[in-house]
Protein backbone atom coordinates (compact mmCIF):
# COMPACT_ATOMS: atom_id res chain seq x y z
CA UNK A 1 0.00 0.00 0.00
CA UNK A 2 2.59 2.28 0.62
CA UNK A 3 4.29 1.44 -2.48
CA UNK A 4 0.96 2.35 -4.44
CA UNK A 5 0.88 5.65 -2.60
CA UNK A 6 4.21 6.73 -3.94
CA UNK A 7 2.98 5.59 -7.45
CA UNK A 8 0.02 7.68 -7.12
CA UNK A 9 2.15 10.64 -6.02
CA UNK A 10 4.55 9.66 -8.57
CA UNK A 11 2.36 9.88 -11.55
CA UNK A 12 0.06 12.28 -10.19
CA UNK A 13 2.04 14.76 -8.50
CA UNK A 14 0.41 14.42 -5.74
CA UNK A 15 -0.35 12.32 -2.34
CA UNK A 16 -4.40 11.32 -2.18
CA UNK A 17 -5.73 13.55 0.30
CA UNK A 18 -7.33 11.29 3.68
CA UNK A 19 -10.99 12.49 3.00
CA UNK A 20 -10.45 10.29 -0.61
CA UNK A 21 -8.28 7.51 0.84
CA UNK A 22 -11.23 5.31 1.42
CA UNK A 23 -11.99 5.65 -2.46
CA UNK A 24 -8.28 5.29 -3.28
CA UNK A 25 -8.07 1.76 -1.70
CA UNK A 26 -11.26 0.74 -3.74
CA UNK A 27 -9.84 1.75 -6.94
CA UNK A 28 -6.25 0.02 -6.43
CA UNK A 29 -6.75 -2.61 -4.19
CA UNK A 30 -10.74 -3.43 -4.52
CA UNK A 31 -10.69 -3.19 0.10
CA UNK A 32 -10.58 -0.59 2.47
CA UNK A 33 -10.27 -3.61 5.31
CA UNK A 34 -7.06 -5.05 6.41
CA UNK A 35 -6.93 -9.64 6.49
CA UNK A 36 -9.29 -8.72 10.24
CA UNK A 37 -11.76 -6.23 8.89
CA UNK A 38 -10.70 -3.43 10.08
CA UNK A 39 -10.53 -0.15 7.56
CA UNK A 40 -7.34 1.59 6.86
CA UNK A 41 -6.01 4.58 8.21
CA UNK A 42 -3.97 6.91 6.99
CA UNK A 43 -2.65 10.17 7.88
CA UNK A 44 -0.31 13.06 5.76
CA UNK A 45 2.41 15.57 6.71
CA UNK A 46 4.50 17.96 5.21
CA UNK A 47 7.80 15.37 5.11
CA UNK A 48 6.38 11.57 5.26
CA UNK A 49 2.47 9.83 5.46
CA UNK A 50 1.50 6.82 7.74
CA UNK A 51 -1.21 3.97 6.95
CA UNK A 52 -2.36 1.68 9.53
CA UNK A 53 -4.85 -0.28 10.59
CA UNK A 54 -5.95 -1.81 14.20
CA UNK A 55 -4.16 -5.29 13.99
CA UNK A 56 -5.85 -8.87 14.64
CA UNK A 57 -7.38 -7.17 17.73
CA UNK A 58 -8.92 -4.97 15.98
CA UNK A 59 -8.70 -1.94 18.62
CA UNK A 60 -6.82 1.12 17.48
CA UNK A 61 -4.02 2.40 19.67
CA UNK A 62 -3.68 -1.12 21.08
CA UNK A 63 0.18 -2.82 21.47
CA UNK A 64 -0.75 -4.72 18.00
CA UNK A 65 -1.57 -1.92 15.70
CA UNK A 66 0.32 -2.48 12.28
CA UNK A 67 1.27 0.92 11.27
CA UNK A 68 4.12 1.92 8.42
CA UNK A 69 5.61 5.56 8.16
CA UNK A 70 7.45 6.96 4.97
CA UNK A 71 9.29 9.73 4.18
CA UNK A 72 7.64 11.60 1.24
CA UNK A 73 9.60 11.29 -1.87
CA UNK A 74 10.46 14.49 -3.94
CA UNK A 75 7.93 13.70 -6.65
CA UNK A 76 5.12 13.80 -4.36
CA UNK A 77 3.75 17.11 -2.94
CA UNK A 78 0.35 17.45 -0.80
């Protein structure tokens, strides 16, 4: 997933904004639920963007969150 946001921001110019994410996820990946159900989350800053989702327990914030931060590359802007 990560990997198809840089695409996007490659090709586009630009990150998807969160308000669309939930659309983005249908287009490219057909789910906005991770292997337990759970939808996506994903959150964007000036230098990197996170996507997560609440882990087999299904509870956000809990110790088995799956969560992956990147650095923005250069060909991405907001």
């Amino acid at each position: 997933m990560v990997v198809g946001l840089q695409r996007t921001a490659d090709e586009s110019g630009l990150f998807p904004q969160p308000e669309v994410f939930e659309d983005w996820l249908l287009q490219t990946y057909r789910s906005v639920s991770d292997p337990w159900g759970s939808t996506y989350y994903y959150r964007i800053w000036a230098d990197s963007f996170m996507v997560g989702s609440g882990g087999p327990d299904t509870v956000l914030r809990s110790d088995d969150d799956i969560r992956v931060t990147e650095r923005r590359e250069r060909g991405g802007r907001r």
